[in-house]
Protein backbone atom coordinates (compact mmCIF):
# COMPACT_ATOMS: atom_id res chain seq x y z
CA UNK A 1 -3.28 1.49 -24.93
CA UNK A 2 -3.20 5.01 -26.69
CA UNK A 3 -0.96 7.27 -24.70
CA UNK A 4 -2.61 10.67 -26.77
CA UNK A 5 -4.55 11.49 -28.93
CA UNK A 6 -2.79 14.25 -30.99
CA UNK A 7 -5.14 17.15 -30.22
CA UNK A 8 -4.51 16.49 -26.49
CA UNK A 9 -0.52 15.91 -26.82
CA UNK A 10 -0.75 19.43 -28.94
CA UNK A 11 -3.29 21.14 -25.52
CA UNK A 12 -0.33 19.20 -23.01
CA UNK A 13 2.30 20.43 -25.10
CA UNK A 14 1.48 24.04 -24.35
CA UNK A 15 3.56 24.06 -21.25
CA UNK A 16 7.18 23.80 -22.95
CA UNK A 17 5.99 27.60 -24.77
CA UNK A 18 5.34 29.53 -21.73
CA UNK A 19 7.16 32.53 -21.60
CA UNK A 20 10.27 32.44 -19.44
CA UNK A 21 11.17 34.01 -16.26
CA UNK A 22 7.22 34.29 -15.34
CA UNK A 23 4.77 32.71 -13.18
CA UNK A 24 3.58 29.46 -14.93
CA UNK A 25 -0.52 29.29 -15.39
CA UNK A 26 -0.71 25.33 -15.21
CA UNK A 27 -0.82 24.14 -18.87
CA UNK A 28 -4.26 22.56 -18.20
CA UNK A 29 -5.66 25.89 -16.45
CA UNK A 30 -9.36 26.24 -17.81
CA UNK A 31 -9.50 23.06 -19.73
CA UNK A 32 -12.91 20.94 -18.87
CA UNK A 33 -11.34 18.02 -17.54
CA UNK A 34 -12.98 16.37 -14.06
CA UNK A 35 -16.39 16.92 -12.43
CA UNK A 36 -18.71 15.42 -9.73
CA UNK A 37 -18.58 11.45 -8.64
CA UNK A 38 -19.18 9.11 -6.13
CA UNK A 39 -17.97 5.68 -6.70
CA UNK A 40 -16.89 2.74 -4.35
CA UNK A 41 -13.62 2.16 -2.92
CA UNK A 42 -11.31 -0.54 -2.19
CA UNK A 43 -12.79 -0.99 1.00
CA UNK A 44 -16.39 -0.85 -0.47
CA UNK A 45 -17.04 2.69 0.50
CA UNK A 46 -19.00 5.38 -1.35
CA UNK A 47 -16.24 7.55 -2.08
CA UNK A 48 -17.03 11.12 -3.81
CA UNK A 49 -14.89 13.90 -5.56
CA UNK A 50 -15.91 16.33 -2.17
CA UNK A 51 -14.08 14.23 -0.28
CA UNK A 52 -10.92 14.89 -1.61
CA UNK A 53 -11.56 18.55 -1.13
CA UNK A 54 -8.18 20.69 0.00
CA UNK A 55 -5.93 17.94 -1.21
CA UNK A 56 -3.45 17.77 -4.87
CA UNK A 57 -5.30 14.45 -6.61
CA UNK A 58 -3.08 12.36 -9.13
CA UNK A 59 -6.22 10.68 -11.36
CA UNK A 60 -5.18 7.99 -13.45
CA UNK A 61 -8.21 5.77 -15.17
CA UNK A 62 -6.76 1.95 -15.97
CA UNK A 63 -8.00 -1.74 -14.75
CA UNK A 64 -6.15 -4.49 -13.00
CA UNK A 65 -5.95 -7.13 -15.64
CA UNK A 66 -4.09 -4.72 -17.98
CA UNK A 67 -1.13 -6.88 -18.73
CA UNK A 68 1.45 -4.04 -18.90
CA UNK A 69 0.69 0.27 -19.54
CA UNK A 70 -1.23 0.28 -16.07
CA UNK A 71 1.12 -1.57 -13.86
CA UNK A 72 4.28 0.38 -15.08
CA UNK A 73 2.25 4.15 -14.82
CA UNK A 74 1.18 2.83 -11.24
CA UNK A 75 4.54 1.93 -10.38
CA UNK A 76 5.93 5.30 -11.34
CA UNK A 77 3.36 7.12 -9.68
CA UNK A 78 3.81 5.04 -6.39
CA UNK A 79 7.87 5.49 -6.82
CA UNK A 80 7.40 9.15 -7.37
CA UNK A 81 4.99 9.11 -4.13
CA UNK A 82 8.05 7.11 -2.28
CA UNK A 83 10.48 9.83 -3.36
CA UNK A 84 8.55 12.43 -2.04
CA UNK A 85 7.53 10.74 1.54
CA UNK A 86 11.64 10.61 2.23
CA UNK A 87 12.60 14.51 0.16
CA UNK A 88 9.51 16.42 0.64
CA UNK A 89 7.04 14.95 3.57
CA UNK A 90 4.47 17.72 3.02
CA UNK A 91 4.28 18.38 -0.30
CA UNK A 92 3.45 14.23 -0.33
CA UNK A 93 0.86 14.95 2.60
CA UNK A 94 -1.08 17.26 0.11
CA UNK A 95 -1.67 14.50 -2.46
CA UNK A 96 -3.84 11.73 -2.66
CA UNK A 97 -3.39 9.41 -6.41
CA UNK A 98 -6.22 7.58 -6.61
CA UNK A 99 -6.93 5.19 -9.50
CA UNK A 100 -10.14 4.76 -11.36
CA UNK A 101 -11.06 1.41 -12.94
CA UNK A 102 -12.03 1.35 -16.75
CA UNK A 103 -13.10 -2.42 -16.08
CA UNK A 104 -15.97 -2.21 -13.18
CA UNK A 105 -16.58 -5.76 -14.16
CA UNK A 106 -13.81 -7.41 -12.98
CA UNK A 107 -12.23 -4.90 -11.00
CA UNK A 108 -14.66 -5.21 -7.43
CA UNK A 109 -13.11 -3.18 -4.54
CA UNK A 110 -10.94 -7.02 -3.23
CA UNK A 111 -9.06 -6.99 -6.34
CA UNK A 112 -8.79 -2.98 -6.60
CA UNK A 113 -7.28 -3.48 -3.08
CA UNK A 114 -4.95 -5.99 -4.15
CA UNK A 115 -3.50 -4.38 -6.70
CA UNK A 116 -3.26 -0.45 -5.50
CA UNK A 117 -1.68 -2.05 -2.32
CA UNK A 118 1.19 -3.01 -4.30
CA UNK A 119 1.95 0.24 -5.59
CA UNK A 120 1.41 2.88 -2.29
CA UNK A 121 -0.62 3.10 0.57
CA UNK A 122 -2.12 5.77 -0.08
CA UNK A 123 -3.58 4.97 -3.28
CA UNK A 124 -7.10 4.94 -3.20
CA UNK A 125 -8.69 2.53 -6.06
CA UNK A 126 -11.87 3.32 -7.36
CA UNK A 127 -14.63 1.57 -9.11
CA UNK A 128 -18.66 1.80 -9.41
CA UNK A 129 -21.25 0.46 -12.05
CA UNK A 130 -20.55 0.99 -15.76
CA UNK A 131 -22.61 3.98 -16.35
CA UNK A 132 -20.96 5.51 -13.13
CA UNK A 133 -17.42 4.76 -14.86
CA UNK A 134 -18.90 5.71 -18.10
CA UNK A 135 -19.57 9.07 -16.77
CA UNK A 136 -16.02 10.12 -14.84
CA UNK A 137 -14.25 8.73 -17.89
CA UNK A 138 -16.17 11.20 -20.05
CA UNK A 139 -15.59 14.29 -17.80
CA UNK A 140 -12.03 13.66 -17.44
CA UNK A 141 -11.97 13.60 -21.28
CA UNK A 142 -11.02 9.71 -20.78
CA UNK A 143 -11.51 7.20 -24.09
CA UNK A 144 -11.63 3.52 -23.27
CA UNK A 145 -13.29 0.34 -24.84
CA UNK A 146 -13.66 -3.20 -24.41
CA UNK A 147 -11.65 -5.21 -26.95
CA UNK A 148 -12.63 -9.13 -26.99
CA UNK A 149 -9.52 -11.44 -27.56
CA UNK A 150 -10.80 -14.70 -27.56
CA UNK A 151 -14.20 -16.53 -27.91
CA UNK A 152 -14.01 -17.69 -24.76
CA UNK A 153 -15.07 -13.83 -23.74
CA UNK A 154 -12.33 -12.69 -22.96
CA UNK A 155 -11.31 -8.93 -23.09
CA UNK A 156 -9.01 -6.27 -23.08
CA UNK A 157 -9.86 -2.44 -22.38
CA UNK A 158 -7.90 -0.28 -24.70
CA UNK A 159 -8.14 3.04 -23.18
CA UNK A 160 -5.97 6.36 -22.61
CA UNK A 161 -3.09 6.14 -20.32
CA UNK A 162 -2.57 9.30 -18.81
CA UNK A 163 -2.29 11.35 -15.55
CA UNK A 164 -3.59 14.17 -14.25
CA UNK A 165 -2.67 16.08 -11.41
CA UNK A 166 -5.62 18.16 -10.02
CA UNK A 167 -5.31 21.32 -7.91
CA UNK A 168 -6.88 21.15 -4.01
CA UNK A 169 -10.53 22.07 -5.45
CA UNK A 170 -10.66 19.91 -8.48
CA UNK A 171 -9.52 21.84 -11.62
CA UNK A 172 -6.76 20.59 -14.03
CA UNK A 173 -3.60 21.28 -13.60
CA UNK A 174 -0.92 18.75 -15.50
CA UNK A 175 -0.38 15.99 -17.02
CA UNK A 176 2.18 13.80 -15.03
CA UNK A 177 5.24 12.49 -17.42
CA UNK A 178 4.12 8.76 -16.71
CA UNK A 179 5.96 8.06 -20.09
CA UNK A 180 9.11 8.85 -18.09
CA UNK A 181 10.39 7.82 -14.53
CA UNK A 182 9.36 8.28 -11.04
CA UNK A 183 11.94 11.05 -10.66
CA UNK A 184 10.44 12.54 -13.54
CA UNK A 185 6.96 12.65 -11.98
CA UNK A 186 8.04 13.78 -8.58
CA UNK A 187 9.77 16.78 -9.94
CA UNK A 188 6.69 17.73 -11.83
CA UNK A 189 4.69 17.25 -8.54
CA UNK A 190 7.04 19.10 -6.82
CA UNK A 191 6.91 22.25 -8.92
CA UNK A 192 3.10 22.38 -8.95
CA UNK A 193 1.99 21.16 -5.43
CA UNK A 194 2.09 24.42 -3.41
C-alpha cells in the first residue's frame, strides 16, 4: 500500500511550519480534495455526500480483503472514535468516519457490514459500481489499482492509505496520523473538531 506520495507528504507536511502562537488555517485549507457522491451503504442504501451535511467526516478509501494497512488504519480510527465517546461525547457526536471501498467487486454492502462492524458503530461503509468508485477516488486525490497475484484471478488493490478529516460542509481539513496510534488520532480530532 503506498502511504504518500512525496508531493502530498511535502502539501501534509505544511502543518508542522505554521507560525506559532496563531490561529491554525487547517493544513489542507483550499486544497481540491472531495466532491459530490452517492454510493450504497452497508445496509444497501443510496448514501450521498449531502447527507453528511453539518457533521466532521473521517474518509478513508481501502477494501475488506486487504490483508493488513486497512484493518490496522480502521482499528485506529475506531479506537480513536472509542476514546472520544468516554473523554469528549460531543466532539465524537460531530463525526461520522465512513469508509469507502477501492474493491466494489468484492466488497457488496454484507461484507462492508461485516467488516466496519468490527471496528465502530458508527462507521458507515461505502461502496457503488466501479466508475462510481473510480470517480470519489479521483476527487479525493485517491490512487489505487488492481494487482493480480495468482492465475487463479486473484487480486490485490494497492492503493493510498490515508485519512482525511473533512470540515461539517465538505472541505479538507487534515490528514489523520493513521501511521501512529489511536491516541494520536483522537488528539488530532480533538484539536480540529469545533
Amino acid at each position: 500500500m503506498n502511504r504518500m506520495f512525496p508531493a502530498l507528504t511535502l502539501l501534509l507536511s505544511a502543518s508542522s511550519l505554521a507560525g506559532c502562537g496563531q490561529p491554525q488555517q487547517p493544513p489542507l485549507a483550499g486544497a481540491t480534495i472531495g466532491g459530490p457522491f452517492a454510493l450504497t451503504d452497508q445496509n444497501g442504501k443510496t448514501v450521498r455526500d449531502t447527507d453528511f451535511a453539518g457533521k466532521y467526516r473521517i474518509v478513508y478509501f481501502g477494501y475488506t480483503y486487504c490483508p493488513d494497512v486497512c484493518p490496522t488504519d480502521m482499528q485506529k480510527i475506531g479506537q480513536a472514535m472509542r476514546i472520544l465517546d468516554k473523554s469528549d461525547p460531543r466532539t465524537s457526536d460531530k463525526i461520522v468516519p465512513i469508509f469507502i471501498s477501492v474493491d466494489p467487486e468484492r466488497d457488496t454492502p454484507p461484507v462492508l457490514k461485516q467488516f466496519v462492524a468490527n471496528f465502530h458503530p458508527r462507521i458507515i461503509g461505502l461502496t457503488g459500481s466501479p466508475d462510481a468508485i473510480a470517480k470519489v477516488a479521483k476527487s479525493y486525490a485517491v490512487y489505487f489499482k488492481k494487482q493480480p497475484v495468482s492465475a487463479g484471478g486473484g487480486y490485490m488493490v494497492d492503493h493510498l492509505a490515508i485519512a482525511f478529516l473533512m470540515d461539517p460542509q465538505g472541505k479538507p481539513m487534515v490528514s489523520l496520523p493513521i501511521d501512529k496510534d489511536g491516541e494520536a488520532v483522537a488528539a488530532d480530532l480533538r484539536r480540529w473538531v469545533q
